[in-house]
N, C-alpha and C. Protein backbone atom coordinates (compact mmCIF):
# COMPACT_ATOMS: atom_id res chain seq x y z
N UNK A 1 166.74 46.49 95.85
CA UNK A 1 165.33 46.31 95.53
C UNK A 1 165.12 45.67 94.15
N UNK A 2 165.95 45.85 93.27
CA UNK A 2 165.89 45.34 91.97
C UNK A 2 166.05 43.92 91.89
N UNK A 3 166.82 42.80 93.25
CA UNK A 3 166.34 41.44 93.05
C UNK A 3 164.79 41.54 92.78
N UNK A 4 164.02 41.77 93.47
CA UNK A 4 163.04 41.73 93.71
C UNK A 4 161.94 41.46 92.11
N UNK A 5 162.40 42.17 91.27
CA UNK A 5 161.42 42.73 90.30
C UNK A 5 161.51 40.99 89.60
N UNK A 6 162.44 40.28 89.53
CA UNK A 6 162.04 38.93 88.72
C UNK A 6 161.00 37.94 89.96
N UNK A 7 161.10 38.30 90.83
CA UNK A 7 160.50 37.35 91.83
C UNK A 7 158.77 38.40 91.28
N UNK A 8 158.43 39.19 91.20
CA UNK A 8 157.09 40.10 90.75
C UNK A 8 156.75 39.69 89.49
N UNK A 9 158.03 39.29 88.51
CA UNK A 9 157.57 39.17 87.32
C UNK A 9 156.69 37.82 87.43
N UNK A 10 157.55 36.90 88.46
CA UNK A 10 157.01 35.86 88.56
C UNK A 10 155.86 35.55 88.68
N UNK A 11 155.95 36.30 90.19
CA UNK A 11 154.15 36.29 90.69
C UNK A 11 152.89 36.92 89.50
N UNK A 12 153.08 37.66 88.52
CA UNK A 12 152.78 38.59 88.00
C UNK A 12 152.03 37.41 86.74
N UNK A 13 152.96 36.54 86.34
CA UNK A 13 153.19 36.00 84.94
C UNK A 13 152.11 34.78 85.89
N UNK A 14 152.06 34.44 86.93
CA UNK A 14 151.33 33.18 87.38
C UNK A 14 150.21 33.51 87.23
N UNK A 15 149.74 34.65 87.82
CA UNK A 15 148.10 35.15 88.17
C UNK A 15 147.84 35.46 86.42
N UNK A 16 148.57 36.07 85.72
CA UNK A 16 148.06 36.14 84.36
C UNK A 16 147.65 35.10 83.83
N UNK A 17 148.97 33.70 83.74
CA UNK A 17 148.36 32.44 83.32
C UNK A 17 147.07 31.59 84.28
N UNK A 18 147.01 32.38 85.21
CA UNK A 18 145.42 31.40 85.79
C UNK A 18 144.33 32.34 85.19
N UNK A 19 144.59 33.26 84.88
CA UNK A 19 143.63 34.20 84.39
C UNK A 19 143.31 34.12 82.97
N UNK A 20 144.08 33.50 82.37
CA UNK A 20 143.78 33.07 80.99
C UNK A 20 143.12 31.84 81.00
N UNK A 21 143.64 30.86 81.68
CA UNK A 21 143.21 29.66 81.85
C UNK A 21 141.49 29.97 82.76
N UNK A 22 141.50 30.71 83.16
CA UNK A 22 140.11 31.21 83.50
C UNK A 22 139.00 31.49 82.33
N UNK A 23 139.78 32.43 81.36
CA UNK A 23 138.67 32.91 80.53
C UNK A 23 138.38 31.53 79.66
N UNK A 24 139.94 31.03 79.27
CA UNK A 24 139.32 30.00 78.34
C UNK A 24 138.99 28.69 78.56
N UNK A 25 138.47 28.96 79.91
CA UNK A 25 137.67 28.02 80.62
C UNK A 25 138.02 26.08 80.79
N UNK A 26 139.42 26.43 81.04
CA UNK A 26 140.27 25.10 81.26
C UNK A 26 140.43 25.26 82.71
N UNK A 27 140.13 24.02 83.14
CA UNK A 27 140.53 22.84 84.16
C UNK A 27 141.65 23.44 85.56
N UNK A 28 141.46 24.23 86.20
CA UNK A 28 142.20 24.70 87.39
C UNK A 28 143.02 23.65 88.14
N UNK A 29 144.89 23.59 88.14
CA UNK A 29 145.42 22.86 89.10
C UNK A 29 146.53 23.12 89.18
N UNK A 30 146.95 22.92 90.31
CA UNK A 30 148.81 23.56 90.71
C UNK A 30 149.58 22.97 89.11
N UNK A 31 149.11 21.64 88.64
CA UNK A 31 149.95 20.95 87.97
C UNK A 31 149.64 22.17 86.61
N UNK A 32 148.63 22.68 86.46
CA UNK A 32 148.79 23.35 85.05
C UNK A 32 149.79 24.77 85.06
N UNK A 33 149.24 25.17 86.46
CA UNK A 33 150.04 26.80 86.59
C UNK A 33 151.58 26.10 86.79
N UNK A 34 152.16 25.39 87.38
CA UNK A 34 153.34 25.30 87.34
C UNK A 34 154.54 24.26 86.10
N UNK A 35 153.47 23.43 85.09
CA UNK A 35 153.95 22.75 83.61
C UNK A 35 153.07 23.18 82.87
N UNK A 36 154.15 24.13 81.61
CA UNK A 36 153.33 24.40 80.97
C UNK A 36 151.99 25.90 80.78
N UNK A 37 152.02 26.33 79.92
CA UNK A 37 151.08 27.74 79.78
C UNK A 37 151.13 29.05 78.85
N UNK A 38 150.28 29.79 79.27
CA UNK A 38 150.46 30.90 78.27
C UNK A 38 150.63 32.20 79.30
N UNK A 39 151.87 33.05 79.98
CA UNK A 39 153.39 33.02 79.03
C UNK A 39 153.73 31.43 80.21
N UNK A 40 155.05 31.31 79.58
CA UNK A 40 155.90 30.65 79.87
C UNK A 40 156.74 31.69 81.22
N UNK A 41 156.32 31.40 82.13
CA UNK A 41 156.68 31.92 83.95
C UNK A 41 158.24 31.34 83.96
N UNK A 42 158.89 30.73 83.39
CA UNK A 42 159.78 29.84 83.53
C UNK A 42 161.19 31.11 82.67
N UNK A 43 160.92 31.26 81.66
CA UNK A 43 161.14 32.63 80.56
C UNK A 43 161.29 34.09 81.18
N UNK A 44 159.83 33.69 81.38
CA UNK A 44 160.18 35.24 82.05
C UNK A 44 160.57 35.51 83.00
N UNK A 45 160.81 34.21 84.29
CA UNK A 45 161.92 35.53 85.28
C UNK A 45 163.19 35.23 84.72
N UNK A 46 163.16 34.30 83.91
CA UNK A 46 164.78 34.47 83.87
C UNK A 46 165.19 35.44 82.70
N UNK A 47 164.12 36.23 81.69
CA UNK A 47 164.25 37.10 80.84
C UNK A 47 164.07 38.14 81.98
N UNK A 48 163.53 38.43 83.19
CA UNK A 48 163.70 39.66 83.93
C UNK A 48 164.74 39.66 84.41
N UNK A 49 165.12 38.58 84.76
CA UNK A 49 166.36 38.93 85.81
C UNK A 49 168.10 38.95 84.75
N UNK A 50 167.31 38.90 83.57
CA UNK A 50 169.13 39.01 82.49
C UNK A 50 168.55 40.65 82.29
N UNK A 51 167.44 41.12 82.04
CA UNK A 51 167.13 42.60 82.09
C UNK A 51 167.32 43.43 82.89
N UNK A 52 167.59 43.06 84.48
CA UNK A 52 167.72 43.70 85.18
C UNK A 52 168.87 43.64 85.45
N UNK A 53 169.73 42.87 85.54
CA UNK A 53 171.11 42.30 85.52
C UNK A 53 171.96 43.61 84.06
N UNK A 54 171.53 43.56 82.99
CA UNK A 54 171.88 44.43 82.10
C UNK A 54 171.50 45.68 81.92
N UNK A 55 170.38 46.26 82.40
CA UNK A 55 170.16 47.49 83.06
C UNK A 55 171.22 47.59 84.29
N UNK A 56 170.99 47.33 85.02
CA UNK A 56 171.78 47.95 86.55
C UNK A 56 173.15 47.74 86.58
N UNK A 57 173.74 46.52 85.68
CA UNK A 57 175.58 46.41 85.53
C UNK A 57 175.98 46.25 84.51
N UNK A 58 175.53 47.13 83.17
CA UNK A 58 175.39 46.89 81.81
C UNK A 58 175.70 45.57 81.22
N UNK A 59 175.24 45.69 79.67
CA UNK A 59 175.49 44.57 78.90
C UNK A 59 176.88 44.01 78.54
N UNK A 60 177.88 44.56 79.19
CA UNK A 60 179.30 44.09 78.56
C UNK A 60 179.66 43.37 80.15
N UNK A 61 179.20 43.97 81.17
CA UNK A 61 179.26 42.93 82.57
C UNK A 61 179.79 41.81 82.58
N UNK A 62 180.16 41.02 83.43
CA UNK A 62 180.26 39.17 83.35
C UNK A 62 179.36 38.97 84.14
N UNK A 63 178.46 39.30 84.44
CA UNK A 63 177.23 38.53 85.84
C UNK A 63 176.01 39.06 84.73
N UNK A 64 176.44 39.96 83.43
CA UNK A 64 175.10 39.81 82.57
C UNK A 64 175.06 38.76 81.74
N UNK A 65 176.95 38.41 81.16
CA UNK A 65 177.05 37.42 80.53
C UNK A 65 175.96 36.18 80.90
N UNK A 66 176.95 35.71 82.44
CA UNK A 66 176.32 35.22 82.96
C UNK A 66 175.01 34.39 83.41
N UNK A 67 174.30 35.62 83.17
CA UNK A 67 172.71 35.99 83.42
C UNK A 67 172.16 35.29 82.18
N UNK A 68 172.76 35.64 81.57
CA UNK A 68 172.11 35.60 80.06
C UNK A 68 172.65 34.17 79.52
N UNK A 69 173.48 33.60 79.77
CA UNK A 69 173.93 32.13 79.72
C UNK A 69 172.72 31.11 80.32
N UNK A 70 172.58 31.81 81.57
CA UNK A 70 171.66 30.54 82.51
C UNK A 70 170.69 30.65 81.89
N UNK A 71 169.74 32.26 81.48
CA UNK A 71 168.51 32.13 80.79
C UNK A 71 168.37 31.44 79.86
N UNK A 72 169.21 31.62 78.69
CA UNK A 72 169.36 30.47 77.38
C UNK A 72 168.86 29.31 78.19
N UNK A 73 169.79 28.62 78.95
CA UNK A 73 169.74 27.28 79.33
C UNK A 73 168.40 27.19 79.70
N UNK A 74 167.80 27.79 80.56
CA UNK A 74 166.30 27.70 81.55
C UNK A 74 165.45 27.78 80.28
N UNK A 75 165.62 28.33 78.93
CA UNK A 75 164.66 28.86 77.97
C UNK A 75 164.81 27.20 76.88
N UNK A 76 166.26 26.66 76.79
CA UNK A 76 166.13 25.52 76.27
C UNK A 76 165.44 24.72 76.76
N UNK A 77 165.64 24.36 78.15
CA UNK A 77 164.89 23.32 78.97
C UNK A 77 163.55 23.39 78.96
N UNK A 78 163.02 24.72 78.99
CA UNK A 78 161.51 25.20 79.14
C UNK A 78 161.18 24.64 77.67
N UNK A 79 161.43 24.63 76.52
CA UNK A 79 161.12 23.98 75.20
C UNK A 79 161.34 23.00 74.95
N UNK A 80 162.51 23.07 74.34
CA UNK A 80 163.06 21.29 73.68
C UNK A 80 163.08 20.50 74.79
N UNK A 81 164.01 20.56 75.79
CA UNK A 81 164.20 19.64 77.01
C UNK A 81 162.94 18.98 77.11
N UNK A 82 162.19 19.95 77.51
CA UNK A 82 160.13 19.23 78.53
C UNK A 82 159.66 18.23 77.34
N UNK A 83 160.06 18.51 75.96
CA UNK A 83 159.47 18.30 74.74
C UNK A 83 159.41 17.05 74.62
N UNK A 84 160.55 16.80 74.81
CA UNK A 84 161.39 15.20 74.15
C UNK A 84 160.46 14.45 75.87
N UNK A 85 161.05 15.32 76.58
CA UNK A 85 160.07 14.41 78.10
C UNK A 85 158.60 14.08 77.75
N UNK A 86 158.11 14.84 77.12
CA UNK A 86 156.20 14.82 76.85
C UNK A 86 156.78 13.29 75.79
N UNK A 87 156.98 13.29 74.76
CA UNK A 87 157.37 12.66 73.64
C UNK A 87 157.47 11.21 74.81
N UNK A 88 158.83 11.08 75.35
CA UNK A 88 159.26 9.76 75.81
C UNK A 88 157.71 9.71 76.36
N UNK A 89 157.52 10.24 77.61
CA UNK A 89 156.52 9.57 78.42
C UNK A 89 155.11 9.30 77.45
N UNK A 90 154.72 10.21 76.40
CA UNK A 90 153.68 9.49 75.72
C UNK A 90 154.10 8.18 75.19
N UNK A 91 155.29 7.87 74.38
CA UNK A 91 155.21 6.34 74.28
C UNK A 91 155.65 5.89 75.34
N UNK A 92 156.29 5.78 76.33
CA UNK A 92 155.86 4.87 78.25
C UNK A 92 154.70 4.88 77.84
N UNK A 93 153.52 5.89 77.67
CA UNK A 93 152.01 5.46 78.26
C UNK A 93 151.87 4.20 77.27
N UNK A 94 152.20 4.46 76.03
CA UNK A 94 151.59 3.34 74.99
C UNK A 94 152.13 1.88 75.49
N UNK A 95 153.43 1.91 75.63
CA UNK A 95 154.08 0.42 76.00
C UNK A 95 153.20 0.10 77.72
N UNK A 96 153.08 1.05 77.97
CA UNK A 96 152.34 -0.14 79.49
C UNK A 96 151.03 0.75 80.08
N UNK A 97 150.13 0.53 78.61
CA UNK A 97 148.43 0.60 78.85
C UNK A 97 148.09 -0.21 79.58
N UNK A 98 148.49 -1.38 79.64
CA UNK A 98 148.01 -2.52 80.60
C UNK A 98 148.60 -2.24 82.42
N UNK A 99 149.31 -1.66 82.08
CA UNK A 99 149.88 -1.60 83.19
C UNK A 99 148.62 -1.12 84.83
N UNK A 100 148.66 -1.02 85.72
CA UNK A 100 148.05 -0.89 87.07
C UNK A 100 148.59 0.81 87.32
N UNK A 101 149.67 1.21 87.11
CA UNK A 101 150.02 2.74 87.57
C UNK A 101 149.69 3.81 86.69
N UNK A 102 149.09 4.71 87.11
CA UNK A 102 148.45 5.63 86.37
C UNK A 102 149.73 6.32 85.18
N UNK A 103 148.81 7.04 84.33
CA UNK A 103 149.83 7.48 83.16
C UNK A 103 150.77 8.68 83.42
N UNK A 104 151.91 8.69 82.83
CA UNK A 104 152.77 9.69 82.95
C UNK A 104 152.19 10.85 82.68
N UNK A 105 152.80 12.28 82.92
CA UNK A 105 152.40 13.61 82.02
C UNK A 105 152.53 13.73 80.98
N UNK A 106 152.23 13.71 80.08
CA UNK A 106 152.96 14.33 78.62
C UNK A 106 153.11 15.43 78.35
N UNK A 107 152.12 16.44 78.70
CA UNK A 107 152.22 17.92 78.68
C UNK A 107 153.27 18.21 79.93
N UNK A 108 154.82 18.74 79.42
CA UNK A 108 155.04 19.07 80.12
C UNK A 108 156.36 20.05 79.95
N UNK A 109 156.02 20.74 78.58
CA UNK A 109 156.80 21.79 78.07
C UNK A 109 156.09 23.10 77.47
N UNK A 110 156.68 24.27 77.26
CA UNK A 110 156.43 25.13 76.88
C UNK A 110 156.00 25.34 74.70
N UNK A 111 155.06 25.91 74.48
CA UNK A 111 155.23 25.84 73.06
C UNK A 111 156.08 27.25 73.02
N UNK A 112 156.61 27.46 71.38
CA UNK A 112 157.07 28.72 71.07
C UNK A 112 156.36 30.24 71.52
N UNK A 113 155.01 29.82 71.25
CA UNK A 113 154.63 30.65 71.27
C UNK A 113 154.53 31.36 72.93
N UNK A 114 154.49 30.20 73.65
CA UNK A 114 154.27 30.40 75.08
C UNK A 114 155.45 31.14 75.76
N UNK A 115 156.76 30.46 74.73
CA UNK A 115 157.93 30.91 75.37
C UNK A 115 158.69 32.38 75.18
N UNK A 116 157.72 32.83 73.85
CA UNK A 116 158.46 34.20 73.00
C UNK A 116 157.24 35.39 74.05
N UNK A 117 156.55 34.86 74.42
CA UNK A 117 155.56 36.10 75.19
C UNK A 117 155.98 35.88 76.68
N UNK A 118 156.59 34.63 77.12
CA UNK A 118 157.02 34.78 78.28
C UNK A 118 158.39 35.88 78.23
N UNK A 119 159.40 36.21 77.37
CA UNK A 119 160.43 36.42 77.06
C UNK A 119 160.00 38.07 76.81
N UNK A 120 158.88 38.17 76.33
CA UNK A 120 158.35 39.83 75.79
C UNK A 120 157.57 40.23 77.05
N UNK A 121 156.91 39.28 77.83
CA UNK A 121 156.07 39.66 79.04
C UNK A 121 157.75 40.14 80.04
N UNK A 122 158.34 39.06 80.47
CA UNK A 122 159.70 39.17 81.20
C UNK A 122 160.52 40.66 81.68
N UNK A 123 160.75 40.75 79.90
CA UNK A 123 161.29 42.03 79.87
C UNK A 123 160.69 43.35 79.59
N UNK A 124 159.48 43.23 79.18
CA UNK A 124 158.81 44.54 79.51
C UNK A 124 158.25 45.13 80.80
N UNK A 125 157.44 44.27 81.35
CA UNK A 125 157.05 44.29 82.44
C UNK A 125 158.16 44.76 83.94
N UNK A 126 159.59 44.18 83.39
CA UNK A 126 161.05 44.38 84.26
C UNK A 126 161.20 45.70 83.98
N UNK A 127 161.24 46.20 82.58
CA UNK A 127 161.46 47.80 82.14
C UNK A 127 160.58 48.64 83.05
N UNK A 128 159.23 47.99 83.34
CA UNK A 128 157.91 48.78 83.78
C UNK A 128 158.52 48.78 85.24
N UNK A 129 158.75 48.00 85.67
CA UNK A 129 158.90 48.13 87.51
C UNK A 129 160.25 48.88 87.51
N UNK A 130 161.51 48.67 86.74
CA UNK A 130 162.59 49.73 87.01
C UNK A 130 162.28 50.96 86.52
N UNK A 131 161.77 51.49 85.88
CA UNK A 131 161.21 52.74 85.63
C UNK A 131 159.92 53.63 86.79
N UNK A 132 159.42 52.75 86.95
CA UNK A 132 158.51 52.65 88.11
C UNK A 132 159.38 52.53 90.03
N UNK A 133 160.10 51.92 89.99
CA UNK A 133 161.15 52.01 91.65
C UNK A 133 161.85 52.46 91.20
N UNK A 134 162.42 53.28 89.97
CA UNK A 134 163.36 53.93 89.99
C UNK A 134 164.52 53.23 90.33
């Protein structure tokens, strides 16, 4: 049952970020809930699932190692990686304004801040459901 709790965090961390994006009265679309937000959904299952991974087969494990390897990676990509992508594609847009095909994304990374509450949402919320299913 404990796969389960990062796939909840997930669902959990989506409806929060449309719910923010609700109050502060921005623009509703698959493209915002899934690039980009406040937490970072991307963070946090993979901060639930290195929590649950280190709860249930402790922290000295190799599948927490593991765990905790891929998250780094998913947590770089979710920042710097998207970053430099927003960056390139804003200058693409500049070199071919003239152009006929609509503009690239640029928004299409996580800020710090998005990513350290996805990471605190992740793993608390993981503590809350294993304490909670026991």
């Amino acid at each position: 049952m404990t796969y389960l709790i990062p796939l909840l965090v997930f669902g959990f961390g989506q409806v929060l970020k449309l719910l923010i994006r609700l109050v502060q009265r921005k623009p509703l679309s698959i493209r915002n809930l899934l690039y980009g937000g406040m937490p970072s959904t991307h963070t946090a299952i993979v901060a639930s699932l290195a929590t649950v991974v280190g709860v249930s087969e402790g922290i000295s494990s190799t599948t927490f190692g593991i765990t905790l390897i891929f998250s780094l990676i998913v947590i770089y990509d979710a920042t710097r990686l998207r970053a430099i992508v927003g960056e390139h594609s804003s200058i693409l847009n500049k070199l071919r304004a003239d152009a006929s095909q609509p503009p690239l994304p640029e928004t299409v990374g996580h800020t710090t801040t998005q990513v350290i509450a996805g990471i605190v949402f992740g793993i608390a919320l993981s503590l809350l459901l294993l304490m909670w299913l026991g």
